[in-house]
N, C-alpha and C. Protein backbone atom coordinates (compact mmCIF):
# COMPACT_ATOMS: atom_id res chain seq x y z
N UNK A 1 -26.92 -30.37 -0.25
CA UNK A 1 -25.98 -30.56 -1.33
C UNK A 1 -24.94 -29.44 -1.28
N UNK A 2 -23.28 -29.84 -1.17
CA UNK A 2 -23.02 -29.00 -1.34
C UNK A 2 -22.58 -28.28 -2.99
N UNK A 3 -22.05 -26.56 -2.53
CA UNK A 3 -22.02 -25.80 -4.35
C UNK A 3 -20.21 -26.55 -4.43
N UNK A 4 -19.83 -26.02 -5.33
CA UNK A 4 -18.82 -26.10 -5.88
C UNK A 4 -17.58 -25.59 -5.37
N UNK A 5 -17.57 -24.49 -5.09
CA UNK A 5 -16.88 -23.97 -3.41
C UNK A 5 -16.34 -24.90 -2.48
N UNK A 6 -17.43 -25.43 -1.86
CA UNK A 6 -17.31 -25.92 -0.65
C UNK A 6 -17.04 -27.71 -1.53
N UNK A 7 -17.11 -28.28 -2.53
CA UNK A 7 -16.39 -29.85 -2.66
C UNK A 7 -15.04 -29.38 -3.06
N UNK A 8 -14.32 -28.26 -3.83
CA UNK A 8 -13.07 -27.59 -4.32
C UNK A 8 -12.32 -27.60 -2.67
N UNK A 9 -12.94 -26.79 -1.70
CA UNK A 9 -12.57 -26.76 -0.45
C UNK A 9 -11.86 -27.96 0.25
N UNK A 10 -12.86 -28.98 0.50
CA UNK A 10 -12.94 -29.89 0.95
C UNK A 10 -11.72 -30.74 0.26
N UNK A 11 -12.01 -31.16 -1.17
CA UNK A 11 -11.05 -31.86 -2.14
C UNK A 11 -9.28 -31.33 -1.54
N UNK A 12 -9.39 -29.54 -1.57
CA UNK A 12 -8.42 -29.35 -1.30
C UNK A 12 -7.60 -29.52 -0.09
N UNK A 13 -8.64 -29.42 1.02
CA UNK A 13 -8.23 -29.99 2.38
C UNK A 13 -7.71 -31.17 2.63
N UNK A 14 -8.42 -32.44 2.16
CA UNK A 14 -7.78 -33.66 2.06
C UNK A 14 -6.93 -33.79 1.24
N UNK A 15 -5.94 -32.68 0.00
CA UNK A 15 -4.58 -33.01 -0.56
C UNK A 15 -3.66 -32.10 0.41
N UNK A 16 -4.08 -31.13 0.75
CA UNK A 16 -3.24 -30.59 1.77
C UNK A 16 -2.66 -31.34 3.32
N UNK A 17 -3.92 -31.65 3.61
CA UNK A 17 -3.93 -32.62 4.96
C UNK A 17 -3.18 -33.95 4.82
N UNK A 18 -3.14 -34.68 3.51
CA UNK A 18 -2.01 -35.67 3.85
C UNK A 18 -0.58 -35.15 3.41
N UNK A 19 -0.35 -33.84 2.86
CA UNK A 19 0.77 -33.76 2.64
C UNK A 19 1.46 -32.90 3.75
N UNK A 20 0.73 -32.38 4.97
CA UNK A 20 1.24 -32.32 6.47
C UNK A 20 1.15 -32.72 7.44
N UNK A 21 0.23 -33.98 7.72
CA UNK A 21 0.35 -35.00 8.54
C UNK A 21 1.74 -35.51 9.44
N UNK A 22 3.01 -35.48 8.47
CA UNK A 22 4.16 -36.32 8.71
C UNK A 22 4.79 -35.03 9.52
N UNK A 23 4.57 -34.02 9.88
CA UNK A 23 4.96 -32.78 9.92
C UNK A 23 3.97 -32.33 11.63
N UNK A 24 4.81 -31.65 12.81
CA UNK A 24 4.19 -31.59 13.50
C UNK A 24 4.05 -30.07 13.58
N UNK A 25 5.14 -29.47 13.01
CA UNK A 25 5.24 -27.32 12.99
C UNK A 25 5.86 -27.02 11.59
N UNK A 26 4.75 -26.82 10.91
CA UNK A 26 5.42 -26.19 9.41
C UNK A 26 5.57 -24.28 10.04
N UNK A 27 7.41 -23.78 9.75
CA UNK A 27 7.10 -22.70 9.30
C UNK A 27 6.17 -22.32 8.48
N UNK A 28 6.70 -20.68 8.42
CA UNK A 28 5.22 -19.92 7.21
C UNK A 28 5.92 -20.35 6.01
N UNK A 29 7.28 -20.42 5.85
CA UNK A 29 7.39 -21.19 3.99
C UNK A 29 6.81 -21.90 3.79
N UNK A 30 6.96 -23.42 4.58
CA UNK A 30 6.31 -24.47 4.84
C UNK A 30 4.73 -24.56 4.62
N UNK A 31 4.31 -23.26 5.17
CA UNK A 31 2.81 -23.49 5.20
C UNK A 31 2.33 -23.07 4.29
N UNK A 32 2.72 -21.89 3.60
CA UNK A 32 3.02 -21.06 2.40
C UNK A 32 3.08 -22.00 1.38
N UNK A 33 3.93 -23.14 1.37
CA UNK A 33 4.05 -23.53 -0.14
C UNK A 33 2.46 -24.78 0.36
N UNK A 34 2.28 -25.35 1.43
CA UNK A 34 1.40 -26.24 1.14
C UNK A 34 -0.10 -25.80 1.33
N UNK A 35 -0.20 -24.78 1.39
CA UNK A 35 -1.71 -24.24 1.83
C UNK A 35 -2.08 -22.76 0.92
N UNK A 36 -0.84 -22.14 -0.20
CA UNK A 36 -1.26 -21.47 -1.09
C UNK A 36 -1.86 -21.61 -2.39
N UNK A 37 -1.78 -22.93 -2.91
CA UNK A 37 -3.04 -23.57 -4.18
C UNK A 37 -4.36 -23.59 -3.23
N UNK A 38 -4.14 -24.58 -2.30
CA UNK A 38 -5.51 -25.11 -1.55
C UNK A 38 -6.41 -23.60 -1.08
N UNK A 39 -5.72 -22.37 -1.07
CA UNK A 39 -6.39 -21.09 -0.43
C UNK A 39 -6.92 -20.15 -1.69
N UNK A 40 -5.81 -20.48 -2.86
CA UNK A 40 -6.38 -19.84 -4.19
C UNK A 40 -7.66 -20.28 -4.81
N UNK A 41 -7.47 -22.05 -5.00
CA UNK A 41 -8.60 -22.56 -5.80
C UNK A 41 -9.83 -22.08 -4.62
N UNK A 42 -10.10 -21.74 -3.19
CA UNK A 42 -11.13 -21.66 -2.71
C UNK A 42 -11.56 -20.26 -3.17
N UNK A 43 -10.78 -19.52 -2.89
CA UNK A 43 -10.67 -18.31 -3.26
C UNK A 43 -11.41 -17.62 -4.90
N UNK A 44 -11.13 -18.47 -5.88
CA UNK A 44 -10.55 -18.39 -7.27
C UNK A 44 -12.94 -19.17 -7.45
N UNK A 45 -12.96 -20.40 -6.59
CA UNK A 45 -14.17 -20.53 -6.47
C UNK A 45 -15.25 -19.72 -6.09
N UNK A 46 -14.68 -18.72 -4.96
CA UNK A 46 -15.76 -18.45 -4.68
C UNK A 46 -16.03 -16.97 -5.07
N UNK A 47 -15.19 -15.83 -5.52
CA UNK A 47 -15.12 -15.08 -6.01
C UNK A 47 -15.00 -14.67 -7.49
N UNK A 48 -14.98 -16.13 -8.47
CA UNK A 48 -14.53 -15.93 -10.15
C UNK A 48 -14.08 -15.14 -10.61
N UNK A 49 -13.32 -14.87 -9.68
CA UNK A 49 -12.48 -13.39 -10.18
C UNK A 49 -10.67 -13.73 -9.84
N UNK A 50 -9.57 -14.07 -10.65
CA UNK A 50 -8.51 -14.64 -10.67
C UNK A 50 -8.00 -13.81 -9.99
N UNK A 51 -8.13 -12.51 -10.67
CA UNK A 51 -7.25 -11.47 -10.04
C UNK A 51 -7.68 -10.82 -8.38
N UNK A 52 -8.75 -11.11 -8.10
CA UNK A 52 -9.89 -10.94 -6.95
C UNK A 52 -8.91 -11.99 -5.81
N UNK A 53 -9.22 -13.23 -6.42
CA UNK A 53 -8.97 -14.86 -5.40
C UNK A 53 -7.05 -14.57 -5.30
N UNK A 54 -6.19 -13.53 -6.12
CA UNK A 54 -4.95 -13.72 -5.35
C UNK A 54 -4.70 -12.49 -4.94
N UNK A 55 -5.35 -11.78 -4.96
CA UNK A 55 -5.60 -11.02 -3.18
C UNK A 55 -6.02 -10.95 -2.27
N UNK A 56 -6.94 -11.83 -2.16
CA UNK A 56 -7.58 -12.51 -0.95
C UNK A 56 -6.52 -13.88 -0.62
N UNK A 57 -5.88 -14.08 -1.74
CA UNK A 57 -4.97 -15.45 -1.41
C UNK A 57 -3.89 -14.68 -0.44
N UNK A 58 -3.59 -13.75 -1.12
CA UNK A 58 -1.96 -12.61 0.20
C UNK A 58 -2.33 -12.46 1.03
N UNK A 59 -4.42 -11.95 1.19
CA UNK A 59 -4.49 -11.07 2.45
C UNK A 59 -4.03 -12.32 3.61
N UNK A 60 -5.07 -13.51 3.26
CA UNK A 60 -5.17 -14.70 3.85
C UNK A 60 -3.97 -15.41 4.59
N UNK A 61 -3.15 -15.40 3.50
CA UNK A 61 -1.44 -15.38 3.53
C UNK A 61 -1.13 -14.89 4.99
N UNK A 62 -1.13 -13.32 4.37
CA UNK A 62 -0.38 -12.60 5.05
C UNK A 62 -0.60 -12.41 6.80
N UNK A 63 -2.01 -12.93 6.59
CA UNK A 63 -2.71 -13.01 8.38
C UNK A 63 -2.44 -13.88 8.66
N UNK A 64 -2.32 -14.43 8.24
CA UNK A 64 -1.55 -16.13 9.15
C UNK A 64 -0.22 -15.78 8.98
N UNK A 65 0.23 -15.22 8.41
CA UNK A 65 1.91 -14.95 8.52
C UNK A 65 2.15 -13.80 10.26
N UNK A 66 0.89 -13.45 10.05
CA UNK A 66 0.80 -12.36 11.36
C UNK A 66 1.12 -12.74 12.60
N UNK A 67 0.72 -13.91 12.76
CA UNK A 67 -0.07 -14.94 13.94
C UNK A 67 1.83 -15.45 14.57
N UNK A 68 2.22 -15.91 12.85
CA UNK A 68 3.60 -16.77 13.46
C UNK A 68 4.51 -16.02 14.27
């Protein structure tokens, strides 16, 4: 069974995933605006800590901003 985490995750993956499908290279705005709710609420789940889950939301951010 999964916790609550991991269906928030998931839920969020499949609203993210059809809204970049049509899309073959999102810049980091791009990816930024569609993958920063979907990284908070996991975040925001698995740590219950608001202020905790959006600094782990930047660090998260910001390492994939590394990569581009």
């Amino acid at each position: 069974m999964m916790n609550e985490a991991e269906l928030i995750f998931l839920t969020s993956q499949s609203e993210a995933g059809s809204e970049t499908v049509a899309t073959v290279r999102l810049d980091f705005e791009q990816a930024f605006m569609a993958y920063h709710r979907v990284v908070h609420r996991y975040a925001c789940a698995l740590t219950r800590d608001a202020g905790l889950a959006e600094d782990v939301t930047q660090d998260a951010l910001h390492a994939d901003n590394s990569c581009w």
